[in-house]
Structure formats: C-alpha cells, structure tokens
Protein backbone atom coordinates (compact mmCIF):
# COMPACT_ATOMS: atom_id res chain seq x y z
CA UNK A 1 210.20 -16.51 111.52
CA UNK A 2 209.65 -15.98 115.14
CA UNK A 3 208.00 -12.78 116.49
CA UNK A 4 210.92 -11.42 118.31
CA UNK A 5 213.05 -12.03 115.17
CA UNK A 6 210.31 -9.84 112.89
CA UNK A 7 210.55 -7.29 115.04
CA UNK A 8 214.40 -7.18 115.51
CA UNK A 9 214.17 -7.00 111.46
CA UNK A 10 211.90 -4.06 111.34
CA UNK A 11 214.18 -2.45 113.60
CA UNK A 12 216.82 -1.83 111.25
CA UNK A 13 215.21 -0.16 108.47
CA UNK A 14 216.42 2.74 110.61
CA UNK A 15 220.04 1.32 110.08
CA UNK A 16 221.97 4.46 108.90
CA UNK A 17 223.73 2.14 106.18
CA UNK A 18 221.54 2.41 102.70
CA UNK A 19 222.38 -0.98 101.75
CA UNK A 20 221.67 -2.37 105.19
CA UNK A 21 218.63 -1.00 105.24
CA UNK A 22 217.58 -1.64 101.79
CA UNK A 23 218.42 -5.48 102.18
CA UNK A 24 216.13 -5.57 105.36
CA UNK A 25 213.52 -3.82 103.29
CA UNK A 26 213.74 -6.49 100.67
CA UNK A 27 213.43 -8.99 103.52
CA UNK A 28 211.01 -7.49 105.12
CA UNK A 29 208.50 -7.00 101.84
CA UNK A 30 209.68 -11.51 100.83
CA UNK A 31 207.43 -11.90 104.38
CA UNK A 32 203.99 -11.28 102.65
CA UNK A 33 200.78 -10.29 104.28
CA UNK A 34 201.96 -11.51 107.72
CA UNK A 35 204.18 -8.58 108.45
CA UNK A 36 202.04 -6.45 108.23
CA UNK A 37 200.37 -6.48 111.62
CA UNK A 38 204.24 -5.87 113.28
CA UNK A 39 204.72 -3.00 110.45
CA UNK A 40 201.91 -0.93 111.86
CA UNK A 41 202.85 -1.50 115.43
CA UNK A 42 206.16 0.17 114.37
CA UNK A 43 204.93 2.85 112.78
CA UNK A 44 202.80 3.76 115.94
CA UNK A 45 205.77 4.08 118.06
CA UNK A 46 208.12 5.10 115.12
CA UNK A 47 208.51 8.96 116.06
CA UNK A 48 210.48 9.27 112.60
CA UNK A 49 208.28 10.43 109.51
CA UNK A 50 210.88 9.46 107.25
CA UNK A 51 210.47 5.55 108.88
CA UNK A 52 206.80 6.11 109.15
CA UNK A 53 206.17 6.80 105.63
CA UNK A 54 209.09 3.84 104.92
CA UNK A 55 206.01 1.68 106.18
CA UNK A 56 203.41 2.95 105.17
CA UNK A 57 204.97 2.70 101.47
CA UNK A 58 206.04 -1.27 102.93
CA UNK A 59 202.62 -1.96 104.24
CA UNK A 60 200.58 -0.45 100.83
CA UNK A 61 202.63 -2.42 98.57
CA UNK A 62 201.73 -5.92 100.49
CA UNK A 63 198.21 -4.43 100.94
CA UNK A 64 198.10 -4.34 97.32
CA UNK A 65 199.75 -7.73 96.59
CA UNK A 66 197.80 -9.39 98.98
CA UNK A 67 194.70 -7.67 97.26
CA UNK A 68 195.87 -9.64 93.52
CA UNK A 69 196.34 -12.57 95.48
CA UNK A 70 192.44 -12.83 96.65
CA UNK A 71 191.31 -11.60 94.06
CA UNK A 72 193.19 -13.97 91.09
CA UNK A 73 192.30 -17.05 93.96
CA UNK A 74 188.49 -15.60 93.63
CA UNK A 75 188.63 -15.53 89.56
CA UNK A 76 189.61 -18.72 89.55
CA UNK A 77 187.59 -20.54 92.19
CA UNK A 78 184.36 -22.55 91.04
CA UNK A 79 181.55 -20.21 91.90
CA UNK A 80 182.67 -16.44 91.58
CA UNK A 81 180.90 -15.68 94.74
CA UNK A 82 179.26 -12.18 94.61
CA UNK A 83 179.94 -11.06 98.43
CA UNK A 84 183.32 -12.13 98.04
CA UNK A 85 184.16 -10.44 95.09
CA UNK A 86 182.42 -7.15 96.06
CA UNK A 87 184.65 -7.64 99.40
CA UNK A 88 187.41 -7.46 97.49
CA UNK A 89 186.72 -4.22 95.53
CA UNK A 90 186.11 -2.24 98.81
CA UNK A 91 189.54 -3.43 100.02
CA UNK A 92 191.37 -1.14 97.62
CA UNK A 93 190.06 1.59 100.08
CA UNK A 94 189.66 -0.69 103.13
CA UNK A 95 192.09 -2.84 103.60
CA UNK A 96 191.57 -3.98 106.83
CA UNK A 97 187.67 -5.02 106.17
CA UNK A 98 186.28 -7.96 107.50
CA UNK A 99 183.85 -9.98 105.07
CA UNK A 100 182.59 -11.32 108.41
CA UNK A 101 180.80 -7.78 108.69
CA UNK A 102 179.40 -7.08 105.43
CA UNK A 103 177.66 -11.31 105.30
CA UNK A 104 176.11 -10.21 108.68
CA UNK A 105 174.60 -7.25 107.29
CA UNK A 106 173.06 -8.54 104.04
CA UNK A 107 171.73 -11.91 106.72
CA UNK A 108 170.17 -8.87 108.95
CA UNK A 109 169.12 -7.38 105.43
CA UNK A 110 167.48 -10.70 104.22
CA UNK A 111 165.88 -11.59 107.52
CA UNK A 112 164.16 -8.03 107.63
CA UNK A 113 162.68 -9.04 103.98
CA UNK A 114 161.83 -13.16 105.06
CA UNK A 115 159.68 -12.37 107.72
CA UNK A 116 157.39 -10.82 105.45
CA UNK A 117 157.80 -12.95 102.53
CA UNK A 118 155.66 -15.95 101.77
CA UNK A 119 156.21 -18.52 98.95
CA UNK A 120 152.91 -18.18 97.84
CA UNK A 121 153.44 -14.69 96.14
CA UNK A 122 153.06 -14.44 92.61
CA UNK A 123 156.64 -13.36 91.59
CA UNK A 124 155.31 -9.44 91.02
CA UNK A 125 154.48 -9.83 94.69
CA UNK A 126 157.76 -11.36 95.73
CA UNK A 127 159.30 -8.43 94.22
CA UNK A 128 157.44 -5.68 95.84
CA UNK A 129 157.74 -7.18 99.08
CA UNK A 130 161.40 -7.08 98.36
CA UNK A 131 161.58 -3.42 97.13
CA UNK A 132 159.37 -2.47 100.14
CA UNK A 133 161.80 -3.53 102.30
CA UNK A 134 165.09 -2.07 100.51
CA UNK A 135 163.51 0.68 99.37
CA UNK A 136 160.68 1.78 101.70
CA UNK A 137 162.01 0.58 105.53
CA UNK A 138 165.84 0.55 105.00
CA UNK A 139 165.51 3.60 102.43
CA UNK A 140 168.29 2.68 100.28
CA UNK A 141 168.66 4.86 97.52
CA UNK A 142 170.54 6.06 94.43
CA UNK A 143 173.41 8.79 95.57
CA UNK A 144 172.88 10.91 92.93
CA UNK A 145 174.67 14.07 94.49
CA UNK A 146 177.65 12.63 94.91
CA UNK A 147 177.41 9.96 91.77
CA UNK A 148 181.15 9.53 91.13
CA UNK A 149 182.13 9.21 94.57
CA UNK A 150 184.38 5.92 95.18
CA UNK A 151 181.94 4.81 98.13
CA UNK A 152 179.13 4.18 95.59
CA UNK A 153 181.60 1.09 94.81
CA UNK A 154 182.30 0.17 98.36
CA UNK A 155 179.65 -2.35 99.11
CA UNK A 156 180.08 -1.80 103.11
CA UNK A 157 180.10 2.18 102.29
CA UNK A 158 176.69 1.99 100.87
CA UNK A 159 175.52 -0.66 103.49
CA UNK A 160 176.30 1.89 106.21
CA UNK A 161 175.10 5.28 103.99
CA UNK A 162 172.01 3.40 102.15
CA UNK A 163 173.56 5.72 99.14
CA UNK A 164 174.64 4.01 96.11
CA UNK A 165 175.40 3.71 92.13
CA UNK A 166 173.12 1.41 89.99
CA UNK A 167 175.48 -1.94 90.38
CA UNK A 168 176.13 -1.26 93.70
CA UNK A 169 172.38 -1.32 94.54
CA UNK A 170 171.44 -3.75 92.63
CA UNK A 171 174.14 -6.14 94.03
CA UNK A 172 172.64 -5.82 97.66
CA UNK A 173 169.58 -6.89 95.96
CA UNK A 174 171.04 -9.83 94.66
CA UNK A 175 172.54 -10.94 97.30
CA UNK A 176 169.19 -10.65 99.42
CA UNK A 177 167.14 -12.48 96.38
CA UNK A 178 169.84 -15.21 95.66
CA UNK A 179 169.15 -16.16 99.54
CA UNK A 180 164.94 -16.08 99.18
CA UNK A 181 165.79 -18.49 96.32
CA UNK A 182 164.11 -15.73 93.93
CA UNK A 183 166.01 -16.35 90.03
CA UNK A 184 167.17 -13.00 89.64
CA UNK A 185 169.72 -12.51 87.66
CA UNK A 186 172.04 -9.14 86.88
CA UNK A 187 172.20 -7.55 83.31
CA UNK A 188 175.11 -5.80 82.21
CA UNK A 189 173.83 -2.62 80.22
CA UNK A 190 174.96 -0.20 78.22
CA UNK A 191 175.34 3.11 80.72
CA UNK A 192 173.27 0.82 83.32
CA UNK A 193 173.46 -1.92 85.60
CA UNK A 194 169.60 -3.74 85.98
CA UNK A 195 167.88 -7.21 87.50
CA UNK A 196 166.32 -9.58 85.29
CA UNK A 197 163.67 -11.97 87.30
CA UNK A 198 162.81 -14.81 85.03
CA UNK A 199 161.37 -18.44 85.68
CA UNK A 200 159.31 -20.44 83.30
CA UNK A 201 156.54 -18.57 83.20
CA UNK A 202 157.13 -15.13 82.67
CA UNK A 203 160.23 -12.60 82.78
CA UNK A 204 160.59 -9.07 83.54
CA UNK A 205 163.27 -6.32 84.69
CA UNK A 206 164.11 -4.65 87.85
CA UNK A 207 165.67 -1.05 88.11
CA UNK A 208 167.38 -1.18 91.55
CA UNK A 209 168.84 2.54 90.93
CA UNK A 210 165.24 3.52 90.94
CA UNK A 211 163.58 1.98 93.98
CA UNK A 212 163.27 -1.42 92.60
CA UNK A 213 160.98 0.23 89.21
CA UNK A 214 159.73 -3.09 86.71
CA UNK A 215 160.35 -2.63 83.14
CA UNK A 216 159.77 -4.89 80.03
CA UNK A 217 161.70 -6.11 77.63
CA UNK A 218 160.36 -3.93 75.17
CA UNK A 219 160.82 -1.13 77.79
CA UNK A 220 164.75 -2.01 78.05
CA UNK A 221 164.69 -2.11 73.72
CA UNK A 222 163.46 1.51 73.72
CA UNK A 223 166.14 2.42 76.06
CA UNK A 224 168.73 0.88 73.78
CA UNK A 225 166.95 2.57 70.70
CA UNK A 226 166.87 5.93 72.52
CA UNK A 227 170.80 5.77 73.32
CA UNK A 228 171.15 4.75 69.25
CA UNK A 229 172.67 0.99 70.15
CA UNK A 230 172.31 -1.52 68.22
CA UNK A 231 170.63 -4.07 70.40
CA UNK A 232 172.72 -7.16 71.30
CA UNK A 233 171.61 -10.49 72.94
CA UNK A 234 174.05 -9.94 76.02
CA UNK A 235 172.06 -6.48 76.53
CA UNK A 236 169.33 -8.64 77.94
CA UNK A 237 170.56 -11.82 79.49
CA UNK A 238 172.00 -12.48 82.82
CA UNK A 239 175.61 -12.06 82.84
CA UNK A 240 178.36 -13.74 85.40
CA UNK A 241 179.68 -12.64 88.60
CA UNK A 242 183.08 -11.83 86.87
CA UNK A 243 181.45 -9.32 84.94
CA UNK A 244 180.03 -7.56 87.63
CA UNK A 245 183.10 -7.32 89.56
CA UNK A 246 184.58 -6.20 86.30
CA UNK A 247 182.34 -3.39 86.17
CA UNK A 248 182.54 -2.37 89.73
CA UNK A 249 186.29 -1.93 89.39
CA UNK A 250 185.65 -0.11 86.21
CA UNK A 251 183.49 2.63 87.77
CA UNK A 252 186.17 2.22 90.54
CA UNK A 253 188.77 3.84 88.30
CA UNK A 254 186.32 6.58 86.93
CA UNK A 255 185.58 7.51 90.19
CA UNK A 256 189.39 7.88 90.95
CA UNK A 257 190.44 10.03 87.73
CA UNK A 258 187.40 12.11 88.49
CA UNK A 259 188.69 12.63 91.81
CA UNK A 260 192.57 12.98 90.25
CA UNK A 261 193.77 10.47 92.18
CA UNK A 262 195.57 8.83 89.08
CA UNK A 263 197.66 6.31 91.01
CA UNK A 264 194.50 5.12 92.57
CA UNK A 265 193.41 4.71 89.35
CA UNK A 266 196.49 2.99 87.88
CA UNK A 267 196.37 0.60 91.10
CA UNK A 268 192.36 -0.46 90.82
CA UNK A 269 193.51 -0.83 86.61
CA UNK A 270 195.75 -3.53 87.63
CA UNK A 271 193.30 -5.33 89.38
CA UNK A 272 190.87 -5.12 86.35
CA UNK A 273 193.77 -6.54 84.15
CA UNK A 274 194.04 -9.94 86.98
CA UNK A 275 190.43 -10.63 85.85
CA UNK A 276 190.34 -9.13 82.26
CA UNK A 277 190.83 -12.57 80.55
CA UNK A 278 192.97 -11.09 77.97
CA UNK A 279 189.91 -9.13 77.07
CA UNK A 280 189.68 -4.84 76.78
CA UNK A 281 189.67 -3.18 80.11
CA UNK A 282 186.50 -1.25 78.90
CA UNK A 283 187.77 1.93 80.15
C-alpha cells in the first residue's frame, strides 16, 4: 500500500460511522509493524484524545505483536544470541530501541577492558582485570535500593545507570567475556544468577551482583545447604541463552506486580509462554 493511501486510511478512524471506522481499524491493525511510523504521525497532529488514545491502543497492540514476532524468530534461530535476546526484553518498555545502540556500548565496554588485557594472564588474572574494569572504572553496581525496579531488566537502562539486578549484571559481563574469548559461562541459581569460568584446568565462580566476588564450588554448595535445597547438577553448570532470557522476563513480571501494573505483567507473561517450551512459567 502506497503512503498516500495509509494515510487516507488512518484518516477515517475519525469516520463518525462505528462500523466504518471499526472496518478501517481492522485494516489498519492487518498492516503490521509498518504502520506504525504513519500512526504516530497522526496522533501528533490528532487534536482528538478520543483518536489519540484510538492509536495509541492501535500502535501498543502491533508493538506487542511485533515484540512475539522477534522474539519466537530469536527462540528459534541457531544460536540464541544473548544481546539480541536481552534487546528484546527491554522492548516491552522501549519499543522504539535500537540494538545498534546497546552492541556499541558493550564494543566501547569491551575495548575499555582489551586494552588492558593480555593473553598471558593466568585466568584469576583475566578475571580481575575484567572486574577492575566493570567494577572499579565504569562502577557498575548492584541497585539494591531500588531492587524490583523494571530497569534492573532493561539491559540499556542499566548500561546508562551502571545500576542493576544479579542477571542483568552478569549478562554485561558475558557479553564483554564471550568477546575476550574468556569460557564463561552463566549459572542459573536458585534466588541467584552467577558466572562459572571453567577451562581444562581449573573452574571457579563469579558473583557479578557483588563486584565480580570468586567463589568455589564448595562455596556455591554451602549456599544451597544454607537456603535448605537439595543440590541439583543444573545448580552448577552453565545453562543456555533461553534460560536466561527466561529468567529476565520472569523478574520482568515480578517487577511489574510489585509495581501493580498487572497488565504489564500479563503482557511480559505472554512473552514467557512464546519461549516456555511447554514447560512451567516459574512464576
């Protein structure tokens, strides 16, 4: 459909005729994602609320479709990829986000760390140049204040605040190993989200919610003991990137009710169930 001919359509959702307007509507919603650029140029010059908020119900219901879309496309690609994923998530709140902008930042992030990294390093020195970095220059940090705020999930929010929740940190940190071709891995926890660096010859964890802290194995089996789990193989191995979008979109949701924003909620739910494999929610 031709530009002029989109915008002749949008138009006549101000048709005074219900069924007029509710056919162009339906028309208007069977154009996907590629309306919606013409949508918000009406509702800038719209001086109707009623047609305003018309849109703005139009334009979050394609927003949202277009959100399933990627993210269904991203479940079932080949490699899961991390940034992507995380991309996705912070579109429920930021739909108009450019991945473009967040890859820059973790380059910017991973060039700060290269030019002080040598391959020479014993891995414990890898890592500390690493947390130096993150931790020390950039001063990322956990946002323990405001814990439950939706941001925490957001992986450009906590790019541009420094502030974040355990997966959310330690995904940064992935992202910036994965590229120093460091084998760090994430760990899917019970009540946390952790790093596992392990190679041939040795193995250890890293506590990104805590400034990059190393713990053992038998440090992470106290932990378990001390939250009276029963300890499970998965507790310690590295798990996909699936599961740590899954997890993101979880604490997505929690962050939501806590908020009461229950549609919010139900909406970031339905993504959850596009990825859930016919598996429990885990909410």
């Amino acid at each position: 459909m031709e530009e002029k001919e989109i915008k002749a359509l949008i138009s006549l959702l101000e048709d005074e005729d219900e069924s007029i307007s509710a056919h162009v509507e339906q028309k208007i919603r069977s154009l996907g994602k590629l309306v919606i650029p013409f949508l918000e140029q009406e509702w800038e010059s719209n001086l109707s609320p009623d047609i305003q908020t018309r849109i703005e119900n139009i334009v979050h219901d394609l927003q949202s479709d277009l959100r399933k879309e990627r993210l269904v496309e991203w479940y079932e690609s080949e490699d899961r990829d991390l940034l992507t994923g995380m991309w996705i998530v912070a579109t429920v709140q930021y739909p108009d986000l450019e991945i473009s902008k967040i890859r820059q930042e973790i380059e910017q992030i991973y060039y700060d760390v290269w030019v002080q990294f040598q391959n020479d390093l014993t891995p414990m020195e890898q890592i500390k140049v690493l947390n130096n970095v993150l931790f020390s220059k950039l001063r990322f940090g956990s946002n323990t204040k405001n814990f439950h705020s939706p941001g925490n999930s957001m992986i450009n929010v906590v790019l541009e605040t420094k502030k974040g929740n355990p997966i959310s940190l330690c995904v940064i940190y992935l992202l910036v190993a994965r590229k120093l071709k460091l084998p760090v891995f994430g760990v899917n926890l019970p009540n946390m989200f952790m790093l596992l660096f392990r190679n041939e010859q040795q193995e250890f964890y890293i506590n990104a919610f805590n400034r990059g802290l190393i713990f053992s194995k038998k440090d992470l089996e106290n932990y378990i003991h001390e939250i009276h789990l029963v300890p499970q193989p998965s507790f310690f191995e590295p798990c996909g990137n699936e599961e740590i979008i899954r997890r993101s979109l979880r604490n997505l949701v929690m962050s939501f009710e806590k908020l009461g924003e229950h549609a919010r909620a139900e909406e970031v739910k339905s993504l959850l169930i596009e990825i859930s494999g016919g598996g429990e929610l885990g909410l």
